[in-house]
Protein backbone atom coordinates (compact mmCIF):
# COMPACT_ATOMS: atom_id res chain seq x y z
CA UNK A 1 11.53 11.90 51.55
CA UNK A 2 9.86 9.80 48.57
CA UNK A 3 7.29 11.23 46.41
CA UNK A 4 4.09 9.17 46.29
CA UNK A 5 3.09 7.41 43.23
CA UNK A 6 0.58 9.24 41.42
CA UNK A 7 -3.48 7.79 41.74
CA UNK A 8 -4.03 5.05 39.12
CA UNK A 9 -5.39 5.86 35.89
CA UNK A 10 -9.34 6.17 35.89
CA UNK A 11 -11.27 2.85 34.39
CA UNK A 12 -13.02 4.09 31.20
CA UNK A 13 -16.77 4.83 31.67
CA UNK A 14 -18.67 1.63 31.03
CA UNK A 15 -21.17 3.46 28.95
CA UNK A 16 -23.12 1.45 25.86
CA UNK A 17 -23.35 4.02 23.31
CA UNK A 18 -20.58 2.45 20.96
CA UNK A 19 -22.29 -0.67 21.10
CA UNK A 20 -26.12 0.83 20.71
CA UNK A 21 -24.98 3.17 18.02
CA UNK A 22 -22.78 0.30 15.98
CA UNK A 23 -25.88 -1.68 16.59
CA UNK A 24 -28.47 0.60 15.22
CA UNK A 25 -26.20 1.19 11.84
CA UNK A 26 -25.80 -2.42 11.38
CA UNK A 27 -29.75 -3.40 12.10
CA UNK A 28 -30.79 -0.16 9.94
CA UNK A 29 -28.76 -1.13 6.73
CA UNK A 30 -28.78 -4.83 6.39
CA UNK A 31 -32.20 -6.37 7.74
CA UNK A 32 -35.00 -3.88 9.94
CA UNK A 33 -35.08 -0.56 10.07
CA UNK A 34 -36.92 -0.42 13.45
CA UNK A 35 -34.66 -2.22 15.44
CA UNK A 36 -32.17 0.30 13.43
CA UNK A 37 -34.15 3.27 15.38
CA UNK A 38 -34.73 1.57 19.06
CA UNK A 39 -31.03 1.04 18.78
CA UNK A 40 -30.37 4.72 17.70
CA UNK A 41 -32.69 6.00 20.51
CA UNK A 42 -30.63 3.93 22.84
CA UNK A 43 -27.63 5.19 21.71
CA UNK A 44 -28.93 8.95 21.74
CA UNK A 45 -29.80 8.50 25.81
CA UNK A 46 -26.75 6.89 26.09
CA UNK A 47 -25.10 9.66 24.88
CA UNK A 48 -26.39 12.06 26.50
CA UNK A 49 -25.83 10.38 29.59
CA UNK A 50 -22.30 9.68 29.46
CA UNK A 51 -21.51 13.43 27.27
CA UNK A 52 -20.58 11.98 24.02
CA UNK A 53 -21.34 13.42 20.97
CA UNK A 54 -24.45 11.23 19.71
CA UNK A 55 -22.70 10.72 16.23
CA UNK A 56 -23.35 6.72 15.95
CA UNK A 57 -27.18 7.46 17.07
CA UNK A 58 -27.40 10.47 13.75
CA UNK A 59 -26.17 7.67 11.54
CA UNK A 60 -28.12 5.05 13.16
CA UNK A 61 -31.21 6.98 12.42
CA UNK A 62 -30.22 7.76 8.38
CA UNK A 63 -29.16 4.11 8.26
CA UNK A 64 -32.76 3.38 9.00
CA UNK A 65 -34.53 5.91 6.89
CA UNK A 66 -32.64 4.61 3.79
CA UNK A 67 -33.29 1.40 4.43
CA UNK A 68 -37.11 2.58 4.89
CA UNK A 69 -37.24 4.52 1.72
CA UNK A 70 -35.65 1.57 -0.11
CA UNK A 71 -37.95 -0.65 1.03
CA UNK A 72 -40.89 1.41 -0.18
CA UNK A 73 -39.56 1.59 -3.44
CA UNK A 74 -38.45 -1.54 -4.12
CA UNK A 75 -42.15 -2.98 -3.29
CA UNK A 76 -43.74 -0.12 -5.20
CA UNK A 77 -41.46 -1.07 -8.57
CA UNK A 78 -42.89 -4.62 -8.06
């Protein structure tokens, strides 16, 4: 008697929140700090909905605020 071959491996969840949070940190440092926070939002629900740990979306969201917060003081030092 053979033993069957075990099940194929699973296909990895095709969840966004890589993509969202990478997104949201690139958007929040280099050019707009609100795309930098829809994309952080995005990648918090994504999160959430796959159970990852909604690190990129944290980062996405102090990407933003720095960018925010240099933005105001660069205009007020004009």
């Amino acid at each position: 008697m053979t033993t069957p071959y075990p099940p194929p491996a699973a296909q990895p969840a095709n969840d966004k929140t890589t993509l969202w949070g990478v997104l949201g940190i690139v958007l929040g440092l280099i050019c707009c700090w609100p795309l930098g926070v829809v994309f952080g939002i995005l990648a918090l629900q994504e999160a959430k909905k796959a159970g990852k740990p909604p690190t990129l979306a944290y980062i996405a969201f102090a990407a933003s605020a720095l960018n925010l917060i240099g933005g105001i003081v660069y205009i007020t030092s004009l």
